[in-house]
PDB file of N, CA and C in Angstrom:
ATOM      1  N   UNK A   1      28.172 -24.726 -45.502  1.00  0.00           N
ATOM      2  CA  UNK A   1      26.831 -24.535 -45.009  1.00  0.00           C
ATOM      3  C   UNK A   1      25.942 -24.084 -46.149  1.00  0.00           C
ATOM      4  N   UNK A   2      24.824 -24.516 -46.469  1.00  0.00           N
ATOM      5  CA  UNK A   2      23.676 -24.040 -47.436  1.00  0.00           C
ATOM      6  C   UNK A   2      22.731 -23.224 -46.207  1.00  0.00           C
ATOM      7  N   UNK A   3      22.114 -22.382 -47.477  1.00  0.00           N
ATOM      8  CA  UNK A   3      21.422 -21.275 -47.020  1.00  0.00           C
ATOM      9  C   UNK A   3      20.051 -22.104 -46.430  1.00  0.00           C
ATOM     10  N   UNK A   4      19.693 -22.895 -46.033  1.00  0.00           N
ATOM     11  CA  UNK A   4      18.862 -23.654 -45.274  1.00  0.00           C
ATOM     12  C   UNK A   4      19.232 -23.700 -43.867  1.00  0.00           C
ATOM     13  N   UNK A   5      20.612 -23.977 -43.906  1.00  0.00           N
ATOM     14  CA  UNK A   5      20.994 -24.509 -42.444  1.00  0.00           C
ATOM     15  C   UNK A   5      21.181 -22.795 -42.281  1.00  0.00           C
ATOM     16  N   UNK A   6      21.813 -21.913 -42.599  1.00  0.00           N
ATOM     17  CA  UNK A   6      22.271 -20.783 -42.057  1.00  0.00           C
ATOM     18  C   UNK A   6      20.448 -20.065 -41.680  1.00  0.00           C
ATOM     19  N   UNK A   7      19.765 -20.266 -42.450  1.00  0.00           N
ATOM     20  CA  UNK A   7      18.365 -19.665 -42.266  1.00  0.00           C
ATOM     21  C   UNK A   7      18.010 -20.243 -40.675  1.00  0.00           C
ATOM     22  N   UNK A   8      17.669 -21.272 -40.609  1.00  0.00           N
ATOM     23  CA  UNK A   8      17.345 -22.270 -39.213  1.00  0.00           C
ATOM     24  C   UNK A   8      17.762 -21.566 -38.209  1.00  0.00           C
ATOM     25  N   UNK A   9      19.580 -21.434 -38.646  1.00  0.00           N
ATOM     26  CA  UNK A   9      20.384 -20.973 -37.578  1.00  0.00           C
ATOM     27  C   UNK A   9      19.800 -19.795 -36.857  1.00  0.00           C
ATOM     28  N   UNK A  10      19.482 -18.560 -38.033  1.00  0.00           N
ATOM     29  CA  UNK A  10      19.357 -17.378 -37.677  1.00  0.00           C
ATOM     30  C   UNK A  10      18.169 -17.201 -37.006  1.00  0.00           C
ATOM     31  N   UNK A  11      17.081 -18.178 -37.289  1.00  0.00           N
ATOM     32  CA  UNK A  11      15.535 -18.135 -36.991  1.00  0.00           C
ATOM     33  C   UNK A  11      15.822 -18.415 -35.262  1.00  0.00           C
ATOM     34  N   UNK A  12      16.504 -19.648 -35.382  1.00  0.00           N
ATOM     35  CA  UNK A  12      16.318 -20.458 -34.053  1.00  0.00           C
ATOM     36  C   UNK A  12      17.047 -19.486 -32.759  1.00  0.00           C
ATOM     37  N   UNK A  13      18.096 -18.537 -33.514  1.00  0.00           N
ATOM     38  CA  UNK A  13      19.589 -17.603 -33.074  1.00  0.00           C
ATOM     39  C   UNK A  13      18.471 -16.657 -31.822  1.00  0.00           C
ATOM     40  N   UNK A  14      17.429 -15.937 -33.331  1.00  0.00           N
ATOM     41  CA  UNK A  14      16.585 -14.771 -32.959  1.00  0.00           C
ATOM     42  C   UNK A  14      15.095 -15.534 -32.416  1.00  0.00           C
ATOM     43  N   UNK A  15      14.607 -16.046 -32.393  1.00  0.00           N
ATOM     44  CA  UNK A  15      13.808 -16.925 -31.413  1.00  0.00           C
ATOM     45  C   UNK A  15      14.263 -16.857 -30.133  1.00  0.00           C
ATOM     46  N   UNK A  16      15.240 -17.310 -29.294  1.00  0.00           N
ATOM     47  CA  UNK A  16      15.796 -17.396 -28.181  1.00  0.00           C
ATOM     48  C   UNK A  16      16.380 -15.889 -27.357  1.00  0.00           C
ATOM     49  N   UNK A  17      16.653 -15.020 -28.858  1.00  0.00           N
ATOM     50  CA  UNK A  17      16.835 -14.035 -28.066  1.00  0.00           C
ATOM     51  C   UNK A  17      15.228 -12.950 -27.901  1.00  0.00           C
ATOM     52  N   UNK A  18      14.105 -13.527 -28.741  1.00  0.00           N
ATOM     53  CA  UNK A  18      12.733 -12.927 -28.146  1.00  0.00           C
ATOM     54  C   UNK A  18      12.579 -13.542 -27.054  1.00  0.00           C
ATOM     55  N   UNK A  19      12.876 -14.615 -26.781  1.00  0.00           N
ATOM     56  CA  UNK A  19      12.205 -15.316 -25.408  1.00  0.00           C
ATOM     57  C   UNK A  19      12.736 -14.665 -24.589  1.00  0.00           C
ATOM     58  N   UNK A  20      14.003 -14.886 -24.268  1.00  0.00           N
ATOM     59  CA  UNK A  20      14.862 -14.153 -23.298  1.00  0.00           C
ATOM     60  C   UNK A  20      14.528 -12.867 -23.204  1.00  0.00           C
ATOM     61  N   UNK A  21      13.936 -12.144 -23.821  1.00  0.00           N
ATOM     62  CA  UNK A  21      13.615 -10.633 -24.131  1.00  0.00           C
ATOM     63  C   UNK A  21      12.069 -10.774 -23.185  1.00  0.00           C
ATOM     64  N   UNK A  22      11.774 -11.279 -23.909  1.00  0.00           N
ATOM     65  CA  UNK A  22       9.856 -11.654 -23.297  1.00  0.00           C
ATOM     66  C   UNK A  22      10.299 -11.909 -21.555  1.00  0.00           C
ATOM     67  N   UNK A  23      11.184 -11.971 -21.041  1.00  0.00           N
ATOM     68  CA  UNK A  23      11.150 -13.037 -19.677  1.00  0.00           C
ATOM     69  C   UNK A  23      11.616 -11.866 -18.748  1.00  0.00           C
ATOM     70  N   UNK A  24      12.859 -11.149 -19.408  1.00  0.00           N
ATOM     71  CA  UNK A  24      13.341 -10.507 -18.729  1.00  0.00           C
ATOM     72  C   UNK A  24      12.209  -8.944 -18.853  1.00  0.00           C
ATOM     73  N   UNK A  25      11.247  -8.993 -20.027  1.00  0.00           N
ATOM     74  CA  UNK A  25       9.623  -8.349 -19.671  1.00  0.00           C
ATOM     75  C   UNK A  25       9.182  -8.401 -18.388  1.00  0.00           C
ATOM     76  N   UNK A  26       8.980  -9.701 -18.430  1.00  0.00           N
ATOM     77  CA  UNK A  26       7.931 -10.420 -17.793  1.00  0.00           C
ATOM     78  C   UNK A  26       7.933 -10.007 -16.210  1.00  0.00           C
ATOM     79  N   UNK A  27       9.393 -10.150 -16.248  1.00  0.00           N
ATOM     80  CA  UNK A  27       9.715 -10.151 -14.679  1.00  0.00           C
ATOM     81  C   UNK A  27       9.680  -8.373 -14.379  1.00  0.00           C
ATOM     82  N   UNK A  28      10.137  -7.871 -15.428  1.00  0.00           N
ATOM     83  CA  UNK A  28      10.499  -6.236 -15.082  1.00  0.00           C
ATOM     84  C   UNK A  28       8.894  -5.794 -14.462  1.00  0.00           C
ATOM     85  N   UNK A  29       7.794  -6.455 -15.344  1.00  0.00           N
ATOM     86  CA  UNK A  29       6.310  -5.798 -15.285  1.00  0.00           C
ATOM     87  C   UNK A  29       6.188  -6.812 -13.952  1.00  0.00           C
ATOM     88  N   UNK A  30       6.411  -7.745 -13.449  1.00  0.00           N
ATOM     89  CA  UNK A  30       6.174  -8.457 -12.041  1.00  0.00           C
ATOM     90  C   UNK A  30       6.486  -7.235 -11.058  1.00  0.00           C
ATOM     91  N   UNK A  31       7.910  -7.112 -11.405  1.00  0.00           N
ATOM     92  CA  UNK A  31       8.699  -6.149 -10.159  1.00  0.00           C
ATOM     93  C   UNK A  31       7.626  -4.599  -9.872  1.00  0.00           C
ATOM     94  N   UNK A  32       7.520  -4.203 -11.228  1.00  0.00           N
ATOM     95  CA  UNK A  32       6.978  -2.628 -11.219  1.00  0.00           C
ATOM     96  C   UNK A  32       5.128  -2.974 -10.790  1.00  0.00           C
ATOM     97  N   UNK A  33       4.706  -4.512 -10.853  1.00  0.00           N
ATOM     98  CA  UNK A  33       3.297  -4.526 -10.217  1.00  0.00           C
ATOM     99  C   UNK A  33       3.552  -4.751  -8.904  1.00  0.00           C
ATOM    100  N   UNK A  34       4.516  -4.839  -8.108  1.00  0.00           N
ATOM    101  CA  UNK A  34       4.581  -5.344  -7.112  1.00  0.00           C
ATOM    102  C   UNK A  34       4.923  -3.982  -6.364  1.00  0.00           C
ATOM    103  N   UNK A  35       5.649  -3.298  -6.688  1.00  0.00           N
ATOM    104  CA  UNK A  35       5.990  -1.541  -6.081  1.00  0.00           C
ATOM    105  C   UNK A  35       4.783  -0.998  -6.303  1.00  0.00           C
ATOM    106  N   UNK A  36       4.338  -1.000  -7.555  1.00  0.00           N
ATOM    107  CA  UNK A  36       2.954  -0.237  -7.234  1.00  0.00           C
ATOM    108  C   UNK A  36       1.537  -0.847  -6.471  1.00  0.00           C
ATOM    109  N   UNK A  37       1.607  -1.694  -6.052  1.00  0.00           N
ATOM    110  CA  UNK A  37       0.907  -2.836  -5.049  1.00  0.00           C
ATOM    111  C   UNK A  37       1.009  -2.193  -3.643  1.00  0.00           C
ATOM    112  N   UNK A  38       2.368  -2.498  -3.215  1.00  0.00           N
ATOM    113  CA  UNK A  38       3.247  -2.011  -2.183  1.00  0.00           C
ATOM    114  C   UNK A  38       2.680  -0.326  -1.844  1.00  0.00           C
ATOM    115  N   UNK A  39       2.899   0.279  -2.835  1.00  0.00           N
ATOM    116  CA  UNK A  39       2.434   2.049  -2.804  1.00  0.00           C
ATOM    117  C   UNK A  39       1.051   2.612  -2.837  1.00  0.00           C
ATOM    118  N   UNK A  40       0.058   1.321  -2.823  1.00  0.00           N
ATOM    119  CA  UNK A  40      -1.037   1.602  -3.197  1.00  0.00           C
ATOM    120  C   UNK A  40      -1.636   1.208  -1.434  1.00  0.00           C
ATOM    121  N   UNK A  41      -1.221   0.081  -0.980  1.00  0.00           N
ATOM    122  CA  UNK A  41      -1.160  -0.652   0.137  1.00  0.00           C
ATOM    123  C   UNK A  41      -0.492   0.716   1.241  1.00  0.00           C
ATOM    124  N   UNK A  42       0.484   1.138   0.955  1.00  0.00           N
ATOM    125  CA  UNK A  42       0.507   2.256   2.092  1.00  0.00           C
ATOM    126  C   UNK A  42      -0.263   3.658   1.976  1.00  0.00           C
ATOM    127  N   UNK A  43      -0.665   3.962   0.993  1.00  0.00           N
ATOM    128  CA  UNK A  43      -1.601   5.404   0.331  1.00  0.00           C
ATOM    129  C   UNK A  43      -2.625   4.982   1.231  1.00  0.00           C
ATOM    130  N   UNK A  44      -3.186   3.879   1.431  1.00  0.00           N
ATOM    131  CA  UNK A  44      -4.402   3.352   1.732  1.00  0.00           C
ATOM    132  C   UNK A  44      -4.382   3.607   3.425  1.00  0.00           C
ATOM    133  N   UNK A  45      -3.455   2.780   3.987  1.00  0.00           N
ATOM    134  CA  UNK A  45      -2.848   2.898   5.109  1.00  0.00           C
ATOM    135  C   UNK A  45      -2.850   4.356   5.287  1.00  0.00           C
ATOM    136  N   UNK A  46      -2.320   5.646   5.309  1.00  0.00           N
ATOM    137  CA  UNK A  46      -1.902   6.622   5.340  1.00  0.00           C
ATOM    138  C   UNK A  46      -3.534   7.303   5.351  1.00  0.00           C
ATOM    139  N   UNK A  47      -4.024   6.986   4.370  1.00  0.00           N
ATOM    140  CA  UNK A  47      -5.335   7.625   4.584  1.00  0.00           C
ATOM    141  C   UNK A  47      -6.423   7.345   5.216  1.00  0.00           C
ATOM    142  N   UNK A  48      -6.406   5.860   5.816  1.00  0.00           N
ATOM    143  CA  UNK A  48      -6.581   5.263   7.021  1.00  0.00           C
ATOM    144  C   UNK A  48      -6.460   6.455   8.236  1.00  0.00           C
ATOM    145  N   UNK A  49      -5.245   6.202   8.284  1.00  0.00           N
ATOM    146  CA  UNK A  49      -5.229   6.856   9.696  1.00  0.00           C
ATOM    147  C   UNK A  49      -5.635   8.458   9.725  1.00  0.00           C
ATOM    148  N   UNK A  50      -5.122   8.986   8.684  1.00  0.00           N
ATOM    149  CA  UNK A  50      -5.771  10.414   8.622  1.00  0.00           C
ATOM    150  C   UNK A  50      -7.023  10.590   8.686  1.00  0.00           C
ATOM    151  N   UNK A  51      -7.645   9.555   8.646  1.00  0.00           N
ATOM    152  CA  UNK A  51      -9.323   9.250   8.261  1.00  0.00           C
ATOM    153  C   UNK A  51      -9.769   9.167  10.200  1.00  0.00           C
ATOM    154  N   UNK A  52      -9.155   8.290  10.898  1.00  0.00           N
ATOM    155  CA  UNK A  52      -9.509   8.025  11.921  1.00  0.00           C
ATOM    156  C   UNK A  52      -8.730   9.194  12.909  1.00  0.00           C
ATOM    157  N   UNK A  53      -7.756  10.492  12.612  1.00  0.00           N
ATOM    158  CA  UNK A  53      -6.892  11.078  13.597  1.00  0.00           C
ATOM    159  C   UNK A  53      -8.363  12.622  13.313  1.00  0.00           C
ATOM    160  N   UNK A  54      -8.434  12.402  11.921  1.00  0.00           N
ATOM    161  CA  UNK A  54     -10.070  13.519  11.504  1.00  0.00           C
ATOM    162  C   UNK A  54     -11.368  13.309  12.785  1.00  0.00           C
ATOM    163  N   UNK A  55     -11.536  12.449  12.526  1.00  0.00           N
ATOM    164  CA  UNK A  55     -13.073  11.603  13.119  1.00  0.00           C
ATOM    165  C   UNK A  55     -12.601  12.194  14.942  1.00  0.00           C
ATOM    166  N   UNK A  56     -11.331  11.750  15.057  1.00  0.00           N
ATOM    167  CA  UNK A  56     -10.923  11.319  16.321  1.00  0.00           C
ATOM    168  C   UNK A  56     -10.557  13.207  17.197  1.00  0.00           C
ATOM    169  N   UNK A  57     -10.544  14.243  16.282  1.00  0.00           N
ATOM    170  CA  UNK A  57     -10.339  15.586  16.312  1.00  0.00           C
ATOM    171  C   UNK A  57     -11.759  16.126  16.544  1.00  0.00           C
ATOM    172  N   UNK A  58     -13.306  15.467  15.594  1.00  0.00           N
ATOM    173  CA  UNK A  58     -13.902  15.830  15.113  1.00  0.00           C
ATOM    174  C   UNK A  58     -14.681  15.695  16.443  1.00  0.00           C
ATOM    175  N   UNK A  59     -15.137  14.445  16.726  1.00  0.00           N
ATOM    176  CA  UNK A  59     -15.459  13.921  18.311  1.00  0.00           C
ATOM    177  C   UNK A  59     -14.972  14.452  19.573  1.00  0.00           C
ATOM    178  N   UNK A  60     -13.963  15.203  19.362  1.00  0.00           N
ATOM    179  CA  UNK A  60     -13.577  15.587  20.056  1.00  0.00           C
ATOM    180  C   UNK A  60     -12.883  14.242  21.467  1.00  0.00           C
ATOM    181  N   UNK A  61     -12.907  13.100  21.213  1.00  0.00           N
ATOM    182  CA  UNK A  61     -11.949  12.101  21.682  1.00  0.00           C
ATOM    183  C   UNK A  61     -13.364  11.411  22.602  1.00  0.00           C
ATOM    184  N   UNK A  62     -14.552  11.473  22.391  1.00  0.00           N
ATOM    185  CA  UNK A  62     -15.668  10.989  23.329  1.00  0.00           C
ATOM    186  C   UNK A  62     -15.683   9.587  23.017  1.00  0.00           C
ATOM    187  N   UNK A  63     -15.437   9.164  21.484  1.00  0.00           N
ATOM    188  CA  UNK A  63     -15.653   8.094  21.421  1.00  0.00           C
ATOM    189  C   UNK A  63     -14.554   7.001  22.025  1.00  0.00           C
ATOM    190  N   UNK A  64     -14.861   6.307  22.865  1.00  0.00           N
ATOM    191  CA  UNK A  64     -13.777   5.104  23.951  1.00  0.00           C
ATOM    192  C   UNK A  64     -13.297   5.798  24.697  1.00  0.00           C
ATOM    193  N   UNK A  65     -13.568   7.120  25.375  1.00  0.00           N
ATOM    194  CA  UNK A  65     -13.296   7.750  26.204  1.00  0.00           C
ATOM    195  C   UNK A  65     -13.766   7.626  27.565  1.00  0.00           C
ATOM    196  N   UNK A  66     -13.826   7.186  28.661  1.00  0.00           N
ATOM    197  CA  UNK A  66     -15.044   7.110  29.512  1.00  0.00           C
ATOM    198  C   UNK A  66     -13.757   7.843  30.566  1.00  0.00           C
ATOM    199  N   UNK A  67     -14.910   8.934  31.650  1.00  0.00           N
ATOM    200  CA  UNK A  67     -14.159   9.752  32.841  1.00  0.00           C
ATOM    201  C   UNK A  67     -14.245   8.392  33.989  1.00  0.00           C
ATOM    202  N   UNK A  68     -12.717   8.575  34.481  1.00  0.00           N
ATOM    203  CA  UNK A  68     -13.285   7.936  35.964  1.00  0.00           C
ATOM    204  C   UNK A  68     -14.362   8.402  37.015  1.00  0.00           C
ATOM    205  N   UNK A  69     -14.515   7.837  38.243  1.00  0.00           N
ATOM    206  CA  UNK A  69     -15.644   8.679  39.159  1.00  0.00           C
ATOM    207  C   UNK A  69     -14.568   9.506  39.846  1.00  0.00           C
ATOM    208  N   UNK A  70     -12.952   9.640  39.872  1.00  0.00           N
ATOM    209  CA  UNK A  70     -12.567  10.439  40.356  1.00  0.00           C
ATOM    210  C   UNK A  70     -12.522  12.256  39.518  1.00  0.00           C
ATOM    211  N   UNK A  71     -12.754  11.545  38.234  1.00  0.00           N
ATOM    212  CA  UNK A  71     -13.047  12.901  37.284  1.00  0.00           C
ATOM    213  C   UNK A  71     -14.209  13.653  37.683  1.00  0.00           C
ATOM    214  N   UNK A  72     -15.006  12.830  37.650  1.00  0.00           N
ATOM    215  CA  UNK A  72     -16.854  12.867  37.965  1.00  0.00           C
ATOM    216  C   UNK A  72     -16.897  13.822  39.214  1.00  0.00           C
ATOM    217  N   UNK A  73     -16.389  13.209  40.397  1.00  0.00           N
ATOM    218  CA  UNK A  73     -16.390  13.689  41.577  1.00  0.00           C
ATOM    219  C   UNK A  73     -15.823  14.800  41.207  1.00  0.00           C
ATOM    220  N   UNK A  74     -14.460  15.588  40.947  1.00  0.00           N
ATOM    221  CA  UNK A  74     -14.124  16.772  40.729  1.00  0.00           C
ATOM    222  C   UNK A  74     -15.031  18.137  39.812  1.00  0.00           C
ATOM    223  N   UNK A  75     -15.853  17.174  38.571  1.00  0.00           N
ATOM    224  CA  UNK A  75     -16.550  18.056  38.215  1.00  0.00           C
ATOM    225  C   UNK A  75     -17.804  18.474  38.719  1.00  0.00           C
ATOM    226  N   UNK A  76     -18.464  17.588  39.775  1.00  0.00           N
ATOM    227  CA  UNK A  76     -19.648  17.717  40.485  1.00  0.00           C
ATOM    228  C   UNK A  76     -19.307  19.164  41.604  1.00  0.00           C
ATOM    229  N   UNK A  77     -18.007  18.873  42.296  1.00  0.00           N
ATOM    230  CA  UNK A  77     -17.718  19.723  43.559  1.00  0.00           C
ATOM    231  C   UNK A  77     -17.384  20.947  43.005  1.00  0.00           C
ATOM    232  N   UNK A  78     -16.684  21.000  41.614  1.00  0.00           N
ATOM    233  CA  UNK A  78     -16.583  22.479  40.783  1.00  0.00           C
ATOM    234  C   UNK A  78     -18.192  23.239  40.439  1.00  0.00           C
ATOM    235  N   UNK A  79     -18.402  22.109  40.104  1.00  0.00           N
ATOM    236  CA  UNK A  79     -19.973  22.906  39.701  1.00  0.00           C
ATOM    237  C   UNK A  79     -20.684  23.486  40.596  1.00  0.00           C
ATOM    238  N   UNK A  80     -21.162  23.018  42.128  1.00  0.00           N
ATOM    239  CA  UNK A  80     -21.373  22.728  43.238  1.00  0.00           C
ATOM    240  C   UNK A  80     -21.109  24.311  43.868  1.00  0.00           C
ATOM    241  N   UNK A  81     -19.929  24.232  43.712  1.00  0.00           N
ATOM    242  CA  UNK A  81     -19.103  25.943  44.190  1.00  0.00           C
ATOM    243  C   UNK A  81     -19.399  26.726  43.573  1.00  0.00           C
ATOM    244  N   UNK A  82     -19.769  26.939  42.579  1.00  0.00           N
ATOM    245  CA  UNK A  82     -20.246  28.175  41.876  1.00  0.00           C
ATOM    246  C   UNK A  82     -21.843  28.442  42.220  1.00  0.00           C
TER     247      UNK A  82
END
């Protein structure tokens, strides 16, 4: 072998092992954008609902709340008696 062919060798050797290096990157930074995607997607969620269980404390539950007339009727005849 002349030092031409052994050069090639080594270039072409270490070439393939950057690629392979670059890929198995590639994918590691896919995986770790995809968990932090995932974690960002439930933070969001989570503060969602804490957002609406606040509001929903704060209102004191009036909002989509409506009394029946059997409620109605009970608080009219309480009042009524006094």
């Amino acid at each position: 072998m002349t030092f031409k062919t052994l050069t090639a060798a080594s270039v072409l050797a270490v070439s393939a092992l950057l690629l392979t290096g670059c890929d198995q990157a590639e994918k590691s930074a896919q995986q770790l954008m995809g968990k932090a995607a995932e974690s960002a997607k439930l933070a969001i969620d989570e503060t969602h609902k804490a957002a609406e269980q606040a509001l929903s404390d704060a209102t004191g539950n009036i909002i989509g709340k409506k009394d029946s007339p059997a409620d109605s009727d009970k608080e009219e005849s309480s009042s009524q008696e006094i």
